[in-house]
C-alpha atoms as a PDB file:
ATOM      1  CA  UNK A   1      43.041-120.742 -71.927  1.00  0.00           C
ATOM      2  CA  UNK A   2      39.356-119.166 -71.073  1.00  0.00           C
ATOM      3  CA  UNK A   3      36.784-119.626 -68.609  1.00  0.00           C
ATOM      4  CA  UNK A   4      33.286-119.823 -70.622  1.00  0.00           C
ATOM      5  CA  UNK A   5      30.897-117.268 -68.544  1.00  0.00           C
ATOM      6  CA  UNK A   6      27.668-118.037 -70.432  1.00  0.00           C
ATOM      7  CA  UNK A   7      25.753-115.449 -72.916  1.00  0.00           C
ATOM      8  CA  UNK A   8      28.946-116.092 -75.066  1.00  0.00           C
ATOM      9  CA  UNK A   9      31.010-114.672 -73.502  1.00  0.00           C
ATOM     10  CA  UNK A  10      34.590-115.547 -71.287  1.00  0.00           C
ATOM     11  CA  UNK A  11      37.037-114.490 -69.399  1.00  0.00           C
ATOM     12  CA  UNK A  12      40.588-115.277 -70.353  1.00  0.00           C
ATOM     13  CA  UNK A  13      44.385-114.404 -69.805  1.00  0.00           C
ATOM     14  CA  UNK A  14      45.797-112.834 -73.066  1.00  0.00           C
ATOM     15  CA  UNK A  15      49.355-111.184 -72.288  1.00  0.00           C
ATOM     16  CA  UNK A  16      50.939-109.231 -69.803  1.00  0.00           C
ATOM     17  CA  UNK A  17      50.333-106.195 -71.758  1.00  0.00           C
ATOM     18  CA  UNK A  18      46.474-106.911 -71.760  1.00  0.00           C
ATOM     19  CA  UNK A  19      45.935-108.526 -69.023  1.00  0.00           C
ATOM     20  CA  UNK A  20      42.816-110.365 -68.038  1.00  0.00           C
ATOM     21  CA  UNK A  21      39.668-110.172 -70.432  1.00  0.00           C
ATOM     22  CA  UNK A  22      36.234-110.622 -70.913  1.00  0.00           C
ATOM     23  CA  UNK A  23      35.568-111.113 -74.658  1.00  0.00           C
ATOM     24  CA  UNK A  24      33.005-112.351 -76.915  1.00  0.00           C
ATOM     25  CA  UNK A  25      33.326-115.890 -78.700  1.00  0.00           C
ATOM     26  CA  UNK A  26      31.828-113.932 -81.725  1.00  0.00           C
ATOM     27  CA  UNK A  27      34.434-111.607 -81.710  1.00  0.00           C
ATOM     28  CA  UNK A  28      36.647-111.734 -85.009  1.00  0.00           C
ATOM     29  CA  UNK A  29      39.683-113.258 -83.477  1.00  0.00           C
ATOM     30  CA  UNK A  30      38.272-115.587 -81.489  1.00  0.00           C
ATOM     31  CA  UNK A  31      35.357-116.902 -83.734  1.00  0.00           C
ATOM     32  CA  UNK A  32      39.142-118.237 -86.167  1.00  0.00           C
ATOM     33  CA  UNK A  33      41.372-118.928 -82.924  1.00  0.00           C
ATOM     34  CA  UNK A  34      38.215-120.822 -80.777  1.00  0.00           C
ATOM     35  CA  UNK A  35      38.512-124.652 -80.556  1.00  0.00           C
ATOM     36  CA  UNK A  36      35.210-124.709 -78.667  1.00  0.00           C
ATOM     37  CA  UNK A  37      34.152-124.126 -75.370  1.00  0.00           C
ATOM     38  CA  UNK A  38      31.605-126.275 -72.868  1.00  0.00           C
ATOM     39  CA  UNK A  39      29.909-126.219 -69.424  1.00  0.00           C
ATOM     40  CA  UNK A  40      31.326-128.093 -66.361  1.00  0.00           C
ATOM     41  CA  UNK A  41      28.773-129.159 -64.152  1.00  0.00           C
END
């Protein structure tokens, strides 16, 4: 589960052993893992 932050990127939970992240959605892993992503207004 992720937070969308705009300018593609968001923040998101990963493991105890990483922590909290800020990644890219272009990023390797999560350009195969990423459902999709949207904006709450």
């Amino acid at each position: 589960m992720g937070v969308y932050l705009g300018n593609g990127q968001f923040i998101s939970a990963e493991t105890d052993a990483t922590g909290v992240r800020i990644s890219s959605v272009s990023n390797s892993y999560w350009s195969k893992h990423l459902l999709g992503y949207t904006k709450a207004y």
